[in-house]
C-alpha atoms as a PDB file:
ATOM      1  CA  UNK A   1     -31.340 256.012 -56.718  1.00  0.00           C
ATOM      2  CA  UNK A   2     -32.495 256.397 -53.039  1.00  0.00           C
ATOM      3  CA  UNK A   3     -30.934 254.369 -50.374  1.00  0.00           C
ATOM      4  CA  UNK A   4     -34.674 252.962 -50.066  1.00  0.00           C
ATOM      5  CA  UNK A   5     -35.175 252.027 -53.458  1.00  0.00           C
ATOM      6  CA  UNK A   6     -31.100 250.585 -53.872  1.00  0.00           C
ATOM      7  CA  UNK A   7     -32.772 248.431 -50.295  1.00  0.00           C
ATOM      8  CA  UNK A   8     -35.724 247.308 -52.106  1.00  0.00           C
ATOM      9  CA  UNK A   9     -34.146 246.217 -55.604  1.00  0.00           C
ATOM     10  CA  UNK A  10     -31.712 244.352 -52.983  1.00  0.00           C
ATOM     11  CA  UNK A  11     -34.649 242.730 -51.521  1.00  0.00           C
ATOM     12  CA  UNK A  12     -36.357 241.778 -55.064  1.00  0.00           C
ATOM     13  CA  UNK A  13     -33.106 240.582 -56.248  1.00  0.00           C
ATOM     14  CA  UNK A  14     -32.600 238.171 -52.958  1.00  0.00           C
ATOM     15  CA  UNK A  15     -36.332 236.916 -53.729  1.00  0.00           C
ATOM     16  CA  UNK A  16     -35.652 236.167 -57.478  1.00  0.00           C
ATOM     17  CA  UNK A  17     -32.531 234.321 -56.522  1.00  0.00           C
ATOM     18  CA  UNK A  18     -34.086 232.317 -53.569  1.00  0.00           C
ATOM     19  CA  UNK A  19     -37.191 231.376 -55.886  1.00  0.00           C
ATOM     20  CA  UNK A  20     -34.390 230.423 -58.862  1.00  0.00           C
ATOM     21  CA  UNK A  21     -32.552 228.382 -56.426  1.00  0.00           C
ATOM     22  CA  UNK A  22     -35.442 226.688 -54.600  1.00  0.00           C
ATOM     23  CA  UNK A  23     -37.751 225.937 -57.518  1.00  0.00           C
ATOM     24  CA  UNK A  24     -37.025 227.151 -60.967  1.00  0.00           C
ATOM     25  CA  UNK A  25     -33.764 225.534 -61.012  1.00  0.00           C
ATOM     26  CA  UNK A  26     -34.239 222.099 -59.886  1.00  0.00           C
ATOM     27  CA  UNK A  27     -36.979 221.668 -62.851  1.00  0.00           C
ATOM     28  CA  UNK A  28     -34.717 223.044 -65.338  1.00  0.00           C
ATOM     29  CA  UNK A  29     -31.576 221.371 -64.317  1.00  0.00           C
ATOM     30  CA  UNK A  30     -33.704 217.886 -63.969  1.00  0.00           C
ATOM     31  CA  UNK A  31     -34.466 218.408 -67.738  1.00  0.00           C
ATOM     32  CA  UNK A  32     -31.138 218.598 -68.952  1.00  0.00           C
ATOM     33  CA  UNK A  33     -30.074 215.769 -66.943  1.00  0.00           C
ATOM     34  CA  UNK A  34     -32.767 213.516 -68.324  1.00  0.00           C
ATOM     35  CA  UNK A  35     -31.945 214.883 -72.054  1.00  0.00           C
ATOM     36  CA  UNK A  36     -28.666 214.481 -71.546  1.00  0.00           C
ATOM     37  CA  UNK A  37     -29.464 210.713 -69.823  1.00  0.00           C
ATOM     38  CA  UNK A  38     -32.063 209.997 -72.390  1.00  0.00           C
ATOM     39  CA  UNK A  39     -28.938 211.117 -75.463  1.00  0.00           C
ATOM     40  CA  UNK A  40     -27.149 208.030 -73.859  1.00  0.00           C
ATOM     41  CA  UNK A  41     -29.702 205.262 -75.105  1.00  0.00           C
ATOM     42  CA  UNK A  42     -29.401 206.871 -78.338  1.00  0.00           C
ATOM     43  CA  UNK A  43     -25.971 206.719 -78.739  1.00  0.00           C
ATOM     44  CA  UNK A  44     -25.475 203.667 -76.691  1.00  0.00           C
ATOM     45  CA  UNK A  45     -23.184 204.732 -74.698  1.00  0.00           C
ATOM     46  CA  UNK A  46     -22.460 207.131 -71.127  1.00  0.00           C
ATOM     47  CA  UNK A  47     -20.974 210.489 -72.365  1.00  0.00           C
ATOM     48  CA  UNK A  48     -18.872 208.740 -74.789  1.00  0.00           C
ATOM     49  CA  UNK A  49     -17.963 205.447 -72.963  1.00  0.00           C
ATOM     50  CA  UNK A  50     -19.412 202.799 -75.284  1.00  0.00           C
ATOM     51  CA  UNK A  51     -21.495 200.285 -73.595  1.00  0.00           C
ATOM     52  CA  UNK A  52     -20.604 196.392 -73.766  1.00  0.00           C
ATOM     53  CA  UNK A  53     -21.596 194.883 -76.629  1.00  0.00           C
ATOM     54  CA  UNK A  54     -25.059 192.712 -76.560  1.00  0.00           C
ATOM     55  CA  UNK A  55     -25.104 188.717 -77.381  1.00  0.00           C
ATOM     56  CA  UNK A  56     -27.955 188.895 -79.268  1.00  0.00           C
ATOM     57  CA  UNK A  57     -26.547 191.680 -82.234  1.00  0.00           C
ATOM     58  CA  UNK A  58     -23.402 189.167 -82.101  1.00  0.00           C
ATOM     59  CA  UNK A  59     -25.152 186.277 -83.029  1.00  0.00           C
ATOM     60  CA  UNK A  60     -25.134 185.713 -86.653  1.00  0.00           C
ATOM     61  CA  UNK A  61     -28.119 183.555 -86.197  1.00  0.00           C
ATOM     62  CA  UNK A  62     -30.367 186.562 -85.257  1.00  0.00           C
ATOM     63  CA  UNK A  63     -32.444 188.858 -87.960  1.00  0.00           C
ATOM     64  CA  UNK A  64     -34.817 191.376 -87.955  1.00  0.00           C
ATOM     65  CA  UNK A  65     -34.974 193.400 -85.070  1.00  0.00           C
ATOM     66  CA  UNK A  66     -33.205 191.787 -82.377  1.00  0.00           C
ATOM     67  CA  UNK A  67     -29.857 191.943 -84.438  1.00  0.00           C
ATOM     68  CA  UNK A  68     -30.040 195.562 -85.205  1.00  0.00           C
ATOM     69  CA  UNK A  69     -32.074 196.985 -82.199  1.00  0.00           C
ATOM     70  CA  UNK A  70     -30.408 199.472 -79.927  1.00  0.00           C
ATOM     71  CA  UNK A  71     -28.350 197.892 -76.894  1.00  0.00           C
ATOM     72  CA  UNK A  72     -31.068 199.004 -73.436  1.00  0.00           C
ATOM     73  CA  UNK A  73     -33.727 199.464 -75.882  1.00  0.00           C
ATOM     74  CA  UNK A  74     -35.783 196.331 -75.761  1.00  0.00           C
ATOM     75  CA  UNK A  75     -39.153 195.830 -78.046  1.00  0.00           C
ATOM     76  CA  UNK A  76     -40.445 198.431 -75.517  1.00  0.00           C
ATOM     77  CA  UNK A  77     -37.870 200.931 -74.927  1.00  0.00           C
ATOM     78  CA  UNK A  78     -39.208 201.393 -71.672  1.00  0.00           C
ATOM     79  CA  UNK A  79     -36.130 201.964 -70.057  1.00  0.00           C
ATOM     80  CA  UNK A  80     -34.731 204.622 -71.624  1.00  0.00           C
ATOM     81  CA  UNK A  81     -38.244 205.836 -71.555  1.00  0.00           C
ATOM     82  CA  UNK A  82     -38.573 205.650 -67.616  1.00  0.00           C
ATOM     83  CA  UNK A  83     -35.685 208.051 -66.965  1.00  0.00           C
ATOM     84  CA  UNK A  84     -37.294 211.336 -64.675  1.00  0.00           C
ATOM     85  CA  UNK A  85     -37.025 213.576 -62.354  1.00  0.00           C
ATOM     86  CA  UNK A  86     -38.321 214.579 -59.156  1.00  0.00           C
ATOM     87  CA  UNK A  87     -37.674 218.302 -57.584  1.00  0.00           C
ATOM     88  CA  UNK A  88     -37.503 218.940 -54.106  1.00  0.00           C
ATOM     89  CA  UNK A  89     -36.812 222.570 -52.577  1.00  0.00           C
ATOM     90  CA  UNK A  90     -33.765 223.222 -53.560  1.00  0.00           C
ATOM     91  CA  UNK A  91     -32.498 219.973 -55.023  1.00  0.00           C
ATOM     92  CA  UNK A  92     -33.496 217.000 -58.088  1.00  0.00           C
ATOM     93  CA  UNK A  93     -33.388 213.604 -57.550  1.00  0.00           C
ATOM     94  CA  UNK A  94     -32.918 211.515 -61.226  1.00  0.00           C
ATOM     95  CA  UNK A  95     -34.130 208.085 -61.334  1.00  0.00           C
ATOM     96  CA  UNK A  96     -35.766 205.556 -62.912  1.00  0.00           C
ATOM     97  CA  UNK A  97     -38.821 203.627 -61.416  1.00  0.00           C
ATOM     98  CA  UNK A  98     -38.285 200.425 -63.527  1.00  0.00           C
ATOM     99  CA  UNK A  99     -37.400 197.622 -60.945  1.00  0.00           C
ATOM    100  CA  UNK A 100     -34.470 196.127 -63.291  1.00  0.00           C
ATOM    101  CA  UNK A 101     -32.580 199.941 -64.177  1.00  0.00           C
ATOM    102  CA  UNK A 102     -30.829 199.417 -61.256  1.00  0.00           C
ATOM    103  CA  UNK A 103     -29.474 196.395 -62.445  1.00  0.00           C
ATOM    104  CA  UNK A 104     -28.126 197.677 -66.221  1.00  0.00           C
ATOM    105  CA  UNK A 105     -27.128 201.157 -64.886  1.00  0.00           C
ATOM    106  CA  UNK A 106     -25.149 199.247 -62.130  1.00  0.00           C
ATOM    107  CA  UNK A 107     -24.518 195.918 -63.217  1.00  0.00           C
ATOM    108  CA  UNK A 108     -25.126 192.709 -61.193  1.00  0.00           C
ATOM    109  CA  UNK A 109     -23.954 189.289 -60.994  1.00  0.00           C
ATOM    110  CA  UNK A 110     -27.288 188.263 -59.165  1.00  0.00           C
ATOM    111  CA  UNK A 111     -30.208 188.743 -61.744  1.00  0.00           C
ATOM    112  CA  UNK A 112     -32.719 186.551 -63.209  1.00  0.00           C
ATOM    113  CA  UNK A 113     -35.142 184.633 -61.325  1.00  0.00           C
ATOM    114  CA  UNK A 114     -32.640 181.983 -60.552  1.00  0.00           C
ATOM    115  CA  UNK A 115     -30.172 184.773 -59.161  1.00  0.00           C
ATOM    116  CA  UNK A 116     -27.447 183.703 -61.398  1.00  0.00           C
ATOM    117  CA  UNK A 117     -27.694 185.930 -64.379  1.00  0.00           C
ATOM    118  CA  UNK A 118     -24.294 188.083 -65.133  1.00  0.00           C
ATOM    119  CA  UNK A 119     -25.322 191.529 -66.309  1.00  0.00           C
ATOM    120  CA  UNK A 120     -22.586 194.523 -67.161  1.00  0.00           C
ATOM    121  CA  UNK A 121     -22.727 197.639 -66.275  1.00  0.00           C
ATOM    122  CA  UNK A 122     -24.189 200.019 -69.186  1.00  0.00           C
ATOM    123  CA  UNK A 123     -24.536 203.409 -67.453  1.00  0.00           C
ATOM    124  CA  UNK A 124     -26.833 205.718 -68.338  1.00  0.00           C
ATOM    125  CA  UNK A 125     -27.778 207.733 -65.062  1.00  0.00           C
ATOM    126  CA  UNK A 126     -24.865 209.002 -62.620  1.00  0.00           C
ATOM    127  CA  UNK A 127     -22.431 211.946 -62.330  1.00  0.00           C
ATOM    128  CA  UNK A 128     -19.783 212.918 -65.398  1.00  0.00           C
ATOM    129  CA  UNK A 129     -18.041 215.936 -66.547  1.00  0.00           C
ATOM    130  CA  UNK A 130     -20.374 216.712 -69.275  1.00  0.00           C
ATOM    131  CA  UNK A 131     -23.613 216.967 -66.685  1.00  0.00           C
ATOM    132  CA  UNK A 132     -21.518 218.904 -64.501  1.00  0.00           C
ATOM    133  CA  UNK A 133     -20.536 221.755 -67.775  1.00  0.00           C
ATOM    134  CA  UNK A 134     -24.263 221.695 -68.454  1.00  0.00           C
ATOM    135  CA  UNK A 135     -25.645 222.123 -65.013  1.00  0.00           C
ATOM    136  CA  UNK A 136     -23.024 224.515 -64.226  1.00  0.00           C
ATOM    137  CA  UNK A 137     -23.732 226.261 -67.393  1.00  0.00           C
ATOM    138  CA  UNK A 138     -27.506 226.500 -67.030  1.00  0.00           C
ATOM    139  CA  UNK A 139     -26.777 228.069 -63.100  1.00  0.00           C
ATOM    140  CA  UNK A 140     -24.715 230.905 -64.366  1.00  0.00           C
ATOM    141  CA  UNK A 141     -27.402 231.700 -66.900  1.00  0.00           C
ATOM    142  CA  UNK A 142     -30.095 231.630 -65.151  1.00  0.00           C
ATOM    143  CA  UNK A 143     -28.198 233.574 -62.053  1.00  0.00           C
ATOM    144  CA  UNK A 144     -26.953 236.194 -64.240  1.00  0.00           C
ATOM    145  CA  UNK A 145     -30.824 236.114 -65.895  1.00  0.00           C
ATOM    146  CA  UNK A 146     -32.416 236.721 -62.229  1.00  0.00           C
ATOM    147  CA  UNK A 147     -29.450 239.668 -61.843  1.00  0.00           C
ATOM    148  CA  UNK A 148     -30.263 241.820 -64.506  1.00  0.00           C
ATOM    149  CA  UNK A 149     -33.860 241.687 -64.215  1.00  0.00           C
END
């Protein structure tokens, strides 16, 4: 190999990884983070941290649907639903543009029109080990990907 060509598979290699870093990767890793959010309504739960228990599936009184449904789920299941992503260069911001998310995800003592309503945290968005793995996972891949191109 020439000293010209070793300078421009250099070049194409810097360009791959800028491009991967900028764009490519914020999309993919935004995916995983939603699946991995998304996996959290399904098994009611953050990563394994069970979520407090609802009143309504306690409540021998209740049948049909509201004693079996899925804690977060609602008749709608818009929240769970609601959880995307936005890219920027270089970075992914993972939200949810429901105005009450906040408010599970976080928990509040201040909800309800009357400000008075109690409601506990059941995470489903923020950092954790396992997002971490699979981010840092998917950024080796696609690294050594770009590399050996």
């Amino acid at each position: 190999m020439q000293i010209q060509d070793f300078s421009h598979h250099l070049q194409h290699l810097q360009d791959n990884l800028k491009r991967q870093l900028q764009h490519d990767l914020p999309r993919k890793l935004g995916n995983i983070a939603v699946r991995l959010f998304k996996e959290n309504f399904q098994k009611e739960s953050f990563f394994g941290r069970a979520w407090k228990e609802v009143k309504r599936r306690l409540n021998p009184k209740n049948r049909g649907a509201a004693a079996h449904r899925k804690i977060l789920t609602g008749p709608t299941g818009n929240l769970g639903r609601s959880i995307q992503f936005t890219p920027h260069d270089g970075s992914v911001v993972i939200h949810s543009d429901l105005p009450y998310a906040s408010a599970h995800n976080d928990g509040t003592s201040n909800a309800g029109r009357s400000h008075n309503v109690r409601i506990p945290q059941r995470q489903f968005i923020g950092p954790s080990p396992e997002l971490t793995d699979a981010i840092e996972k998917k950024i080796k891949e696609e690294i050594t990907k770009s590399i050996n191109q």
